[in-house]
PDB file of N, CA and C in Angstrom:
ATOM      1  N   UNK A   1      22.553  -0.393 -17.640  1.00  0.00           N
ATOM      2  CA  UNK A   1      23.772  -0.864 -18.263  1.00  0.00           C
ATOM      3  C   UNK A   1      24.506   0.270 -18.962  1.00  0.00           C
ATOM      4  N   UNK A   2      23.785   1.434 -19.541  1.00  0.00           N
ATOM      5  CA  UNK A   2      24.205   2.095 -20.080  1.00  0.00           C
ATOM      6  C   UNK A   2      24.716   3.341 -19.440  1.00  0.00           C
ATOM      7  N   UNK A   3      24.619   3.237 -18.345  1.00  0.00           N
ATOM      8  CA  UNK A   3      25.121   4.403 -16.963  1.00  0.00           C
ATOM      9  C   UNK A   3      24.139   5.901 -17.048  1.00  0.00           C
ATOM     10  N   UNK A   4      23.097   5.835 -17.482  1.00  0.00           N
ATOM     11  CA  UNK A   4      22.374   6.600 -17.812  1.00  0.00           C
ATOM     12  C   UNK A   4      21.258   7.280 -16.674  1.00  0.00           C
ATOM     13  N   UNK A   5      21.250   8.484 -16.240  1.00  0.00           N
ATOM     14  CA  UNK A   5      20.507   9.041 -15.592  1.00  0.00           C
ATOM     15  C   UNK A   5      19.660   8.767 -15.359  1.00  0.00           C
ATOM     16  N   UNK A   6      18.225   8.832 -14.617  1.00  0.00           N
ATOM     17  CA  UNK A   6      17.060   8.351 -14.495  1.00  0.00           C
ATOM     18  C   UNK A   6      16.872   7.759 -13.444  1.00  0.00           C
ATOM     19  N   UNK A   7      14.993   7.081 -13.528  1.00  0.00           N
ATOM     20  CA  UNK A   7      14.514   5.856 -12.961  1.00  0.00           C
ATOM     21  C   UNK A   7      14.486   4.668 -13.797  1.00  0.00           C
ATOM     22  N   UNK A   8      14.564   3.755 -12.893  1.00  0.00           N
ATOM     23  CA  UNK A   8      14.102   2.567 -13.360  1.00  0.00           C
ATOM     24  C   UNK A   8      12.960   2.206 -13.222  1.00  0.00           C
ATOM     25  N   UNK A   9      12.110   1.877 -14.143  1.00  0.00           N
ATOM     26  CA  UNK A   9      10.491   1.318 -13.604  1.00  0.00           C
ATOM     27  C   UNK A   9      10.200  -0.150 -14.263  1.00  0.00           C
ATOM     28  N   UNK A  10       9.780  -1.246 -12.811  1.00  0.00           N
ATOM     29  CA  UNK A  10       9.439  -2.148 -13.507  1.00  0.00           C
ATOM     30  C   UNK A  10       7.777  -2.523 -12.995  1.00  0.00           C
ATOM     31  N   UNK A  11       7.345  -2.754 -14.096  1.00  0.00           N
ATOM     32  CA  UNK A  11       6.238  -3.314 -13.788  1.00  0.00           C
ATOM     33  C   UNK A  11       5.874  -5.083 -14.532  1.00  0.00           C
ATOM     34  N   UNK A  12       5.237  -5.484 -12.790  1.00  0.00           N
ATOM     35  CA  UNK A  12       5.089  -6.593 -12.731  1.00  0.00           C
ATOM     36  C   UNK A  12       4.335  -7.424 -12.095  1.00  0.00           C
ATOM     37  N   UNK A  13       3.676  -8.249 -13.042  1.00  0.00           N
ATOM     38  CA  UNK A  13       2.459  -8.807 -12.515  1.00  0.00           C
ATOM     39  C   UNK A  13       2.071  -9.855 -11.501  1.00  0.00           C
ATOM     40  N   UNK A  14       0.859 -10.099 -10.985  1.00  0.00           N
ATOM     41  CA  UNK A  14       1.021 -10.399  -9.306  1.00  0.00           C
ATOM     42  C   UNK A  14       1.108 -11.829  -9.688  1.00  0.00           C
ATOM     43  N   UNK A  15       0.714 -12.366 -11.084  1.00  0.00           N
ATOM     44  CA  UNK A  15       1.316 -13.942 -11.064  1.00  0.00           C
ATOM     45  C   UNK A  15       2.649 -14.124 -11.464  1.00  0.00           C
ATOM     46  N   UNK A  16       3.251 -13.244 -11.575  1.00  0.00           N
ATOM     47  CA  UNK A  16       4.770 -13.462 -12.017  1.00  0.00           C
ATOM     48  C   UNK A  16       5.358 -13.751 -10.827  1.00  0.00           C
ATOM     49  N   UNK A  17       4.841 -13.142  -9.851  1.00  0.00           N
ATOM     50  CA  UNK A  17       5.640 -12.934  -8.142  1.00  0.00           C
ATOM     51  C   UNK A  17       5.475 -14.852  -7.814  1.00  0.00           C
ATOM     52  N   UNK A  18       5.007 -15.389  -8.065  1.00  0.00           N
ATOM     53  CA  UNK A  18       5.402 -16.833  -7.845  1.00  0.00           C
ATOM     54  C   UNK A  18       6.347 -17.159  -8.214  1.00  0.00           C
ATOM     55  N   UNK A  19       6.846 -17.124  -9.122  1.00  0.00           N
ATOM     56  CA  UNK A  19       8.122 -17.279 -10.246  1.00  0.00           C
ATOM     57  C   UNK A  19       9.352 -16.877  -9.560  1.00  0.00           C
ATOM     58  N   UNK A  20      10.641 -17.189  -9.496  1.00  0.00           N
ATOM     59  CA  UNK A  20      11.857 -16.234  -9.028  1.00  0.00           C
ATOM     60  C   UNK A  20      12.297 -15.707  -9.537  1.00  0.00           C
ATOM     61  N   UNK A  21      11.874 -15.349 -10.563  1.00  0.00           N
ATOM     62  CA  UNK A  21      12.278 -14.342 -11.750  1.00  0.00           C
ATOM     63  C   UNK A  21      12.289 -12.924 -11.156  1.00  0.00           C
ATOM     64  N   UNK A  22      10.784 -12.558 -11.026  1.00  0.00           N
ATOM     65  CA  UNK A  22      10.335 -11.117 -10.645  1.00  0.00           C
ATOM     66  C   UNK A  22      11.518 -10.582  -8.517  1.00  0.00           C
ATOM     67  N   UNK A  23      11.297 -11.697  -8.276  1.00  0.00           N
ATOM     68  CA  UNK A  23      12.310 -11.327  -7.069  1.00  0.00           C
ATOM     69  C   UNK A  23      13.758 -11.398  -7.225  1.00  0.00           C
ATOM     70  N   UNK A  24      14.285 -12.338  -7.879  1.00  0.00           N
ATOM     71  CA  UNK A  24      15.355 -11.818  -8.550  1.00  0.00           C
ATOM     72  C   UNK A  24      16.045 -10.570  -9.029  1.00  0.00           C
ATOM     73  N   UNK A  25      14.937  -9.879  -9.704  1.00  0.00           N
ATOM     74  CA  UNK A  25      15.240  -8.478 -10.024  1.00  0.00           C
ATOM     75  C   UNK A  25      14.921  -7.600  -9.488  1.00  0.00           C
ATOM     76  N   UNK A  26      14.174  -8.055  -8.497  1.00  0.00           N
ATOM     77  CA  UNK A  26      13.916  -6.985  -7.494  1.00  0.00           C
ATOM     78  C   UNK A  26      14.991  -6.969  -6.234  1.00  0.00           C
ATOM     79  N   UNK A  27      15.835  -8.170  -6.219  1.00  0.00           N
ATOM     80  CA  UNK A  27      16.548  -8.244  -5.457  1.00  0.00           C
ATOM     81  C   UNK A  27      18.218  -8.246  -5.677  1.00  0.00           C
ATOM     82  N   UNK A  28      18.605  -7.733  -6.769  1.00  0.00           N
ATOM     83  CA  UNK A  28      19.707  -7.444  -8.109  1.00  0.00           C
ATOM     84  C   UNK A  28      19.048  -5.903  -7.525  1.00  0.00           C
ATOM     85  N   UNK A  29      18.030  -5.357  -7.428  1.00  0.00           N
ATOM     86  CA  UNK A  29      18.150  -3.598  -7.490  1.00  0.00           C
ATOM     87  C   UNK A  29      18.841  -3.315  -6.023  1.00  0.00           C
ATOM     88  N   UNK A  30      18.614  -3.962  -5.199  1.00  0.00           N
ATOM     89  CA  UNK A  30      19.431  -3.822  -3.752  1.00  0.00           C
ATOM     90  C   UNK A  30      20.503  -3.440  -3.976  1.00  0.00           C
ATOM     91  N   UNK A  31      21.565  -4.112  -5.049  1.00  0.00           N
ATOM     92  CA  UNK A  31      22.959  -3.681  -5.174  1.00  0.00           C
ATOM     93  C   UNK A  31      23.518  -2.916  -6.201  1.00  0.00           C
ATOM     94  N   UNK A  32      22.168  -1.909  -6.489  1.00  0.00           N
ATOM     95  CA  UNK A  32      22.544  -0.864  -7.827  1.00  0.00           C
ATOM     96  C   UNK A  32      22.236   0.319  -7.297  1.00  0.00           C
ATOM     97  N   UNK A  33      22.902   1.506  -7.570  1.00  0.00           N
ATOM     98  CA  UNK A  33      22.307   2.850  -7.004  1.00  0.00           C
ATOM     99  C   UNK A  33      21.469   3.735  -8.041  1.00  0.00           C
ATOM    100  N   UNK A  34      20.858   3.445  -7.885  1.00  0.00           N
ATOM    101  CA  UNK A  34      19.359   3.513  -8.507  1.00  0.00           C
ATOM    102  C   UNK A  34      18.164   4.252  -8.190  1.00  0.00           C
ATOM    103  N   UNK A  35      17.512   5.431  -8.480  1.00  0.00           N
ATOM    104  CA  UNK A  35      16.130   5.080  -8.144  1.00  0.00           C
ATOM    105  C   UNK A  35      14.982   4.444  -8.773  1.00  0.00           C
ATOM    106  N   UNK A  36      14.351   3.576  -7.998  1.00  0.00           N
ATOM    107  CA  UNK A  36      13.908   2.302  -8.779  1.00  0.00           C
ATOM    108  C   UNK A  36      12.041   2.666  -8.391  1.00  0.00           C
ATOM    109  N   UNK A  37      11.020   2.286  -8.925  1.00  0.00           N
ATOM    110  CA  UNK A  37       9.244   2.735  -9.001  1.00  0.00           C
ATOM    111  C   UNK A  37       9.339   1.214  -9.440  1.00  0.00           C
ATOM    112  N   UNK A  38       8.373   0.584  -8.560  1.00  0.00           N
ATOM    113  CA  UNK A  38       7.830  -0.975  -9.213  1.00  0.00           C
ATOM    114  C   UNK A  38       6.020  -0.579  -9.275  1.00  0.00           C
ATOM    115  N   UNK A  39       5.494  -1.132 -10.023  1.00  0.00           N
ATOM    116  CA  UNK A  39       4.649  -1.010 -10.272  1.00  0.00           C
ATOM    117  C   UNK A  39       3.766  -2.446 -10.262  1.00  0.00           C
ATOM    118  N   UNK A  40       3.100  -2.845  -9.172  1.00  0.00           N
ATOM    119  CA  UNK A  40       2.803  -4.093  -9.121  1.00  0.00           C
ATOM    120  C   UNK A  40       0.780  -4.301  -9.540  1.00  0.00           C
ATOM    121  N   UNK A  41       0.665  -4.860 -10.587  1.00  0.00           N
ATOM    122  CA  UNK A  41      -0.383  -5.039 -11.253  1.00  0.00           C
ATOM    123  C   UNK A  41      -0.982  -5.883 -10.590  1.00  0.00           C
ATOM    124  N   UNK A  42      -2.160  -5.687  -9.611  1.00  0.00           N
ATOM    125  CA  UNK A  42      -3.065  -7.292  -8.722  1.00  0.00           C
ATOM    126  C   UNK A  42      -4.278  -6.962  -9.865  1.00  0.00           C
ATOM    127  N   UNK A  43      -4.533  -8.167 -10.574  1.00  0.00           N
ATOM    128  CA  UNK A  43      -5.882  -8.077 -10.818  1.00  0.00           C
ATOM    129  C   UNK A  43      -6.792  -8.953  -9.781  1.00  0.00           C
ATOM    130  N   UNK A  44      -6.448  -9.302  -8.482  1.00  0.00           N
ATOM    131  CA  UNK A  44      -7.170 -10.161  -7.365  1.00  0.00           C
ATOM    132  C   UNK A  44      -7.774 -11.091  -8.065  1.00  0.00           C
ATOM    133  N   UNK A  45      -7.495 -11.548  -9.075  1.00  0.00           N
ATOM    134  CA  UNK A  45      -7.333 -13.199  -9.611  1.00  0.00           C
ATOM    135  C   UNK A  45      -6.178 -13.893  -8.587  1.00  0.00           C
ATOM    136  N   UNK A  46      -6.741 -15.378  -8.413  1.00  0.00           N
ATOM    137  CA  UNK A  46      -5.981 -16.088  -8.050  1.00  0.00           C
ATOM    138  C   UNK A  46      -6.747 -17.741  -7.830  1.00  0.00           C
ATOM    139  N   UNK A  47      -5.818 -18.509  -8.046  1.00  0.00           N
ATOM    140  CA  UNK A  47      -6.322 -19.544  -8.121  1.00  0.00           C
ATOM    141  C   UNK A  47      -6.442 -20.545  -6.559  1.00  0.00           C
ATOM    142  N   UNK A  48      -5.745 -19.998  -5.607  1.00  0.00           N
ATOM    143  CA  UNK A  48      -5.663 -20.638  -4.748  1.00  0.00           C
ATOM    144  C   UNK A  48      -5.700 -19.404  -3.883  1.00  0.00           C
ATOM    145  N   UNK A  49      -5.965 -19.270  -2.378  1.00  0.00           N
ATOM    146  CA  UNK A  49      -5.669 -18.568  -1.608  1.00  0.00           C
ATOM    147  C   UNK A  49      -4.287 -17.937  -1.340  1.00  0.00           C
ATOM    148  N   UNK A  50      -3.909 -16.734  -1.216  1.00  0.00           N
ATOM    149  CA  UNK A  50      -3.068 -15.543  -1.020  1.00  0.00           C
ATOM    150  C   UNK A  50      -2.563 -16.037   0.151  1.00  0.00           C
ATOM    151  N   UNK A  51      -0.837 -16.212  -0.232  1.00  0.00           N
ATOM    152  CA  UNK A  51      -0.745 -16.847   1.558  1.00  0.00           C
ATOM    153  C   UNK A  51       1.175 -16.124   1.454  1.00  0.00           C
ATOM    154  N   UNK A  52       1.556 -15.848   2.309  1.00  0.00           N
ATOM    155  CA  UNK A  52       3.180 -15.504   2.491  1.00  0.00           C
ATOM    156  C   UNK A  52       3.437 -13.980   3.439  1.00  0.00           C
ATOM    157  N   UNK A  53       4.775 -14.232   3.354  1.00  0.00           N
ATOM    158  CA  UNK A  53       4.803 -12.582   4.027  1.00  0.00           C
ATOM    159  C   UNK A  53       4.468 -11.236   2.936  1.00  0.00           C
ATOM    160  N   UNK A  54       4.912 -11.363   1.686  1.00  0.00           N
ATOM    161  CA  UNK A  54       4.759 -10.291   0.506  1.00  0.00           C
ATOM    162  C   UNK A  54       3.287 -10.349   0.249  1.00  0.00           C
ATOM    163  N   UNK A  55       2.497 -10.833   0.363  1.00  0.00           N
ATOM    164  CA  UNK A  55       1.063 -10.798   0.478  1.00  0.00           C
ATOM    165  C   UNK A  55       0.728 -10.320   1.392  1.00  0.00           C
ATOM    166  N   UNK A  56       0.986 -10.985   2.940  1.00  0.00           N
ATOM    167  CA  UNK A  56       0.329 -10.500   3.789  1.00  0.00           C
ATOM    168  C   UNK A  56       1.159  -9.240   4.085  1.00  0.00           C
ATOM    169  N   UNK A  57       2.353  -8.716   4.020  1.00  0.00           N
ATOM    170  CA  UNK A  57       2.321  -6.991   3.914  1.00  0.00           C
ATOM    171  C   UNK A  57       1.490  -6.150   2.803  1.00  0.00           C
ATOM    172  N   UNK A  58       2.026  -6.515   1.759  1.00  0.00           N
ATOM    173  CA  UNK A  58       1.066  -5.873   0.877  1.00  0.00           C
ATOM    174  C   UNK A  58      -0.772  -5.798   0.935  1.00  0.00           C
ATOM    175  N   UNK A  59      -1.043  -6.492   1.807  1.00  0.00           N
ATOM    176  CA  UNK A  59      -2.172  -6.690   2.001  1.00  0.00           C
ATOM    177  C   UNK A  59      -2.705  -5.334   3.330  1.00  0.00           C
ATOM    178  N   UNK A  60      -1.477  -5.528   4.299  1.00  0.00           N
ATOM    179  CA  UNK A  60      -1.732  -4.808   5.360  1.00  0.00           C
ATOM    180  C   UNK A  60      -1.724  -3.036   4.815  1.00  0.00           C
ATOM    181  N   UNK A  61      -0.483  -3.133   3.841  1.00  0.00           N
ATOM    182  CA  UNK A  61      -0.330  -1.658   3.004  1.00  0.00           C
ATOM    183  C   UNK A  61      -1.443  -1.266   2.528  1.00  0.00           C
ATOM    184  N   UNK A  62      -2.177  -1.853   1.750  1.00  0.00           N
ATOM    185  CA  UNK A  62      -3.155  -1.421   1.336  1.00  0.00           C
ATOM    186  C   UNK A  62      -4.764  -1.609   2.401  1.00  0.00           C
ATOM    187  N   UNK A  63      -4.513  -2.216   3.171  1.00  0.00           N
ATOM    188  CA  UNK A  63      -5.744  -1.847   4.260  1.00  0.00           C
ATOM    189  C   UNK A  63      -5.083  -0.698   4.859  1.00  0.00           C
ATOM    190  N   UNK A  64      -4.405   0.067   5.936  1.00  0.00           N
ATOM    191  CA  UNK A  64      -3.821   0.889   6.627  1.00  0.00           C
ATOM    192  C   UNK A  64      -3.943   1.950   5.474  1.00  0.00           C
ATOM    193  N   UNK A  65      -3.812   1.860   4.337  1.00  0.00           N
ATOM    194  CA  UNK A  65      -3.991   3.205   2.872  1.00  0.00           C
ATOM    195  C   UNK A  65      -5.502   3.394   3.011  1.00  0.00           C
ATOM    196  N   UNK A  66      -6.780   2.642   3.272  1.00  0.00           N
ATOM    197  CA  UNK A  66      -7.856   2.232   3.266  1.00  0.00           C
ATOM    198  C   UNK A  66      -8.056   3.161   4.807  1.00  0.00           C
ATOM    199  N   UNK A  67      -7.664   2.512   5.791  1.00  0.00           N
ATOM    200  CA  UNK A  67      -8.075   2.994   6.712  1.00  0.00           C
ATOM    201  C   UNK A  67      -7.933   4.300   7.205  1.00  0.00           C
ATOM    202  N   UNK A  68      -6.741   4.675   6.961  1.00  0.00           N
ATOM    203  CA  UNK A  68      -6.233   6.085   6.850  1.00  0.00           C
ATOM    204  C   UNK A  68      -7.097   6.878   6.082  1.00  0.00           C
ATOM    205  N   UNK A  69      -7.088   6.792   5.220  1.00  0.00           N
ATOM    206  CA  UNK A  69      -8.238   7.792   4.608  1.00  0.00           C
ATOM    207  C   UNK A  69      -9.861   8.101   4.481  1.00  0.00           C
ATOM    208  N   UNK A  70     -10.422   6.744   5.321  1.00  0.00           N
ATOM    209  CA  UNK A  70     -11.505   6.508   5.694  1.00  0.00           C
ATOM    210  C   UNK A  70     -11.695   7.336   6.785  1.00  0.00           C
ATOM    211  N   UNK A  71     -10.599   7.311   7.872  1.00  0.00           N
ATOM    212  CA  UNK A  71     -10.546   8.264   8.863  1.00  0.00           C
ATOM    213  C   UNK A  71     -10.734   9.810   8.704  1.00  0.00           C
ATOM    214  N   UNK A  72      -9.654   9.730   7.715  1.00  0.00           N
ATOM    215  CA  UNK A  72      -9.487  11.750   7.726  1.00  0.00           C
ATOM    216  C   UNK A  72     -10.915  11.816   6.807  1.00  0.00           C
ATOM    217  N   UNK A  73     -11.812  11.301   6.311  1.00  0.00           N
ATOM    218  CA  UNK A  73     -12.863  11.513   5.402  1.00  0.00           C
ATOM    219  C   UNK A  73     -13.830  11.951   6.298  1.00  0.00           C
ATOM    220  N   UNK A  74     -13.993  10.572   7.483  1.00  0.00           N
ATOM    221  CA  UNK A  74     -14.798  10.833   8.507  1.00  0.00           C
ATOM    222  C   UNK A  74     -14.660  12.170   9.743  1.00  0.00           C
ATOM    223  N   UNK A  75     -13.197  12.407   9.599  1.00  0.00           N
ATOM    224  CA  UNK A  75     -13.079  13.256  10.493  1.00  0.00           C
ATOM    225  C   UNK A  75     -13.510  14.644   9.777  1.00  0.00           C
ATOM    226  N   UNK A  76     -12.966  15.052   8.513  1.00  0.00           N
ATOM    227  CA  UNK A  76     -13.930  16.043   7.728  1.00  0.00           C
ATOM    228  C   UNK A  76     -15.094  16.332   7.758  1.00  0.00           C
ATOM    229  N   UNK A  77     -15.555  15.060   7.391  1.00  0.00           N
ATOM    230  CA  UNK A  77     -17.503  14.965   7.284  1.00  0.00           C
ATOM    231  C   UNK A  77     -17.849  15.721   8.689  1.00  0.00           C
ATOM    232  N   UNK A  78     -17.813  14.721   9.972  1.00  0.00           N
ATOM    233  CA  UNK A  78     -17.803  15.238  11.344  1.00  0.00           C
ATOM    234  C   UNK A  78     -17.578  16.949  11.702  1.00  0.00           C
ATOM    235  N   UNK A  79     -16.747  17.124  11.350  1.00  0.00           N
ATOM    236  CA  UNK A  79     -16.391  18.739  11.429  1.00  0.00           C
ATOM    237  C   UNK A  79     -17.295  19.451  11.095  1.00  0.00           C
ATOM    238  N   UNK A  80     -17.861  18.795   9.575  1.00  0.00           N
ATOM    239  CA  UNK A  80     -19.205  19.762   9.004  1.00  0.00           C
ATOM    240  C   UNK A  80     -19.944  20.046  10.056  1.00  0.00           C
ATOM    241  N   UNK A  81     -20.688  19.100  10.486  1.00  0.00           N
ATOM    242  CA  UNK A  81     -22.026  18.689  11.377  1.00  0.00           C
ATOM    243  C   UNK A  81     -21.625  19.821  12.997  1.00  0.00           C
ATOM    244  N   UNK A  82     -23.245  21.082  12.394  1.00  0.00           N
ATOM    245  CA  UNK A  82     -23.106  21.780  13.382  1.00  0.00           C
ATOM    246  C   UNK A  82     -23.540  21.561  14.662  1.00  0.00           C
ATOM    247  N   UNK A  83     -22.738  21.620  15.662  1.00  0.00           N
ATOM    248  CA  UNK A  83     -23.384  21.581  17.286  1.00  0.00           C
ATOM    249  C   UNK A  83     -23.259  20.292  17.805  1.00  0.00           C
ATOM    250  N   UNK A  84     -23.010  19.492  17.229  1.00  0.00           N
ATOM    251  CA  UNK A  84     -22.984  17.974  17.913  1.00  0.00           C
ATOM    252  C   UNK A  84     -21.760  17.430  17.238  1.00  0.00           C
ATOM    253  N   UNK A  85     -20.888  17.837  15.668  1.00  0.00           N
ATOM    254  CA  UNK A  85     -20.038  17.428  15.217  1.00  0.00           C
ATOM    255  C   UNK A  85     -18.525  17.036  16.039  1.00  0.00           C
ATOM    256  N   UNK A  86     -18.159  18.244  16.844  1.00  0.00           N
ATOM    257  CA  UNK A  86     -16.680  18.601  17.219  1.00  0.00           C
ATOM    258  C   UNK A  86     -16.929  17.093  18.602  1.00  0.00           C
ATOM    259  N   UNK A  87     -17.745  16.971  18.861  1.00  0.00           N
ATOM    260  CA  UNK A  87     -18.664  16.720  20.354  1.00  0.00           C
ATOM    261  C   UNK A  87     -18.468  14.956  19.814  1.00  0.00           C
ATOM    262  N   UNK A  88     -18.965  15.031  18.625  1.00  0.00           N
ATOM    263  CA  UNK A  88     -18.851  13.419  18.019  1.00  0.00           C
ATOM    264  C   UNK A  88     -17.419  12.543  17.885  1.00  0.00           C
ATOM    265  N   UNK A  89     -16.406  13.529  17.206  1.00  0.00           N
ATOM    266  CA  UNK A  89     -15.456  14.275  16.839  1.00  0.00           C
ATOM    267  C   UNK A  89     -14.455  13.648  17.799  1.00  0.00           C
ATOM    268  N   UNK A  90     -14.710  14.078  19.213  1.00  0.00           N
ATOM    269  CA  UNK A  90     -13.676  14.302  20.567  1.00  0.00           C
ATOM    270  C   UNK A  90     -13.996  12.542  20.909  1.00  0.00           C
ATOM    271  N   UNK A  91     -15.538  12.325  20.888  1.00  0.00           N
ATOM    272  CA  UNK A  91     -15.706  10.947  21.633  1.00  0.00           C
ATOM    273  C   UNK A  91     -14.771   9.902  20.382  1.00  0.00           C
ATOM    274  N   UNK A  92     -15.267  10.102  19.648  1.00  0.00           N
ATOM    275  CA  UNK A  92     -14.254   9.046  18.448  1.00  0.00           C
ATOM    276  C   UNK A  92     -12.705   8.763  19.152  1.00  0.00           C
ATOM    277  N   UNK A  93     -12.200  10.339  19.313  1.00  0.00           N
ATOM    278  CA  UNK A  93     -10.629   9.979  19.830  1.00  0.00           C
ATOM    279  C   UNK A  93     -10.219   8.866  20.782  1.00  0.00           C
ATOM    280  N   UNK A  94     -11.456   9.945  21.638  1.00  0.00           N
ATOM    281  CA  UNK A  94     -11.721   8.952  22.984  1.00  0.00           C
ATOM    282  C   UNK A  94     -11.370   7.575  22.863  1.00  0.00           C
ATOM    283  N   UNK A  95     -12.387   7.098  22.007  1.00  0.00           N
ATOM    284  CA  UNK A  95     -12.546   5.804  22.084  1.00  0.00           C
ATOM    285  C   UNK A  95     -11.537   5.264  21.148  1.00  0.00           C
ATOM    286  N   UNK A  96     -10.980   5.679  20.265  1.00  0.00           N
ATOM    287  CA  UNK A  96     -10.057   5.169  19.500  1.00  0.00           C
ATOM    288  C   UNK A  96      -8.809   4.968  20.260  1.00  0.00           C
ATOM    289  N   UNK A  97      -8.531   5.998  21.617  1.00  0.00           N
ATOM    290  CA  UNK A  97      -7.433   5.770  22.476  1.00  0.00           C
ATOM    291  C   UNK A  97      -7.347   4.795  23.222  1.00  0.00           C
ATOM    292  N   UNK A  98      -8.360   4.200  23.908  1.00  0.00           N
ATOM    293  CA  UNK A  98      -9.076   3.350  24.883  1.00  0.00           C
ATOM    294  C   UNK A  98      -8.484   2.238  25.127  1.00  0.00           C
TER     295      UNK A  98
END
């Protein structure tokens, strides 16, 4: 409001996202030029099962963040391992292409 330089940061919690409050303002930042950081708090409490599209992306975001780095961990480790590593290494691709 005050035309002031910066980010905006909101943080907001994963039971608020039921509410139309929290999308509201997340959807009011669409038409501000802004750079905007949300900060979304899951404590994986919930009283009923996790069900929608903003769940099930956020869900996929954070598996694919999971998997991704599980990979390059494994592909590191692998590298170590002399004489049979690179060899382990190549078949993984392999099969990951398949």
């Amino acid at each position: 409001m005050k035309s002031e330089e910066g980010k905006v940061i909101a943080v907001i919690g994963d039971g608020s996202m039921t509410a139309g409050l929290a999308f509201e303002g997340l959807n009011q930042t669409g038409h501000i030029d802004r750079d905007l950081i949300v900060v979304l708090n899951d404590n994986e409490m919930s009283i009923s099962r996790n069900v929608g599209a903003l769940s099930s992306y956020l869900n996929r975001l954070m598996t694919r963040e999971f998997v991704n780095r599980f990979r390059d961990e494994m592909k590191a480790f692998l590298e170590t391992i002399p004489s049979i590593g690179k060899s382990v290494l190549r078949f993984a691709k392999q099969a990951r292409n398949r």
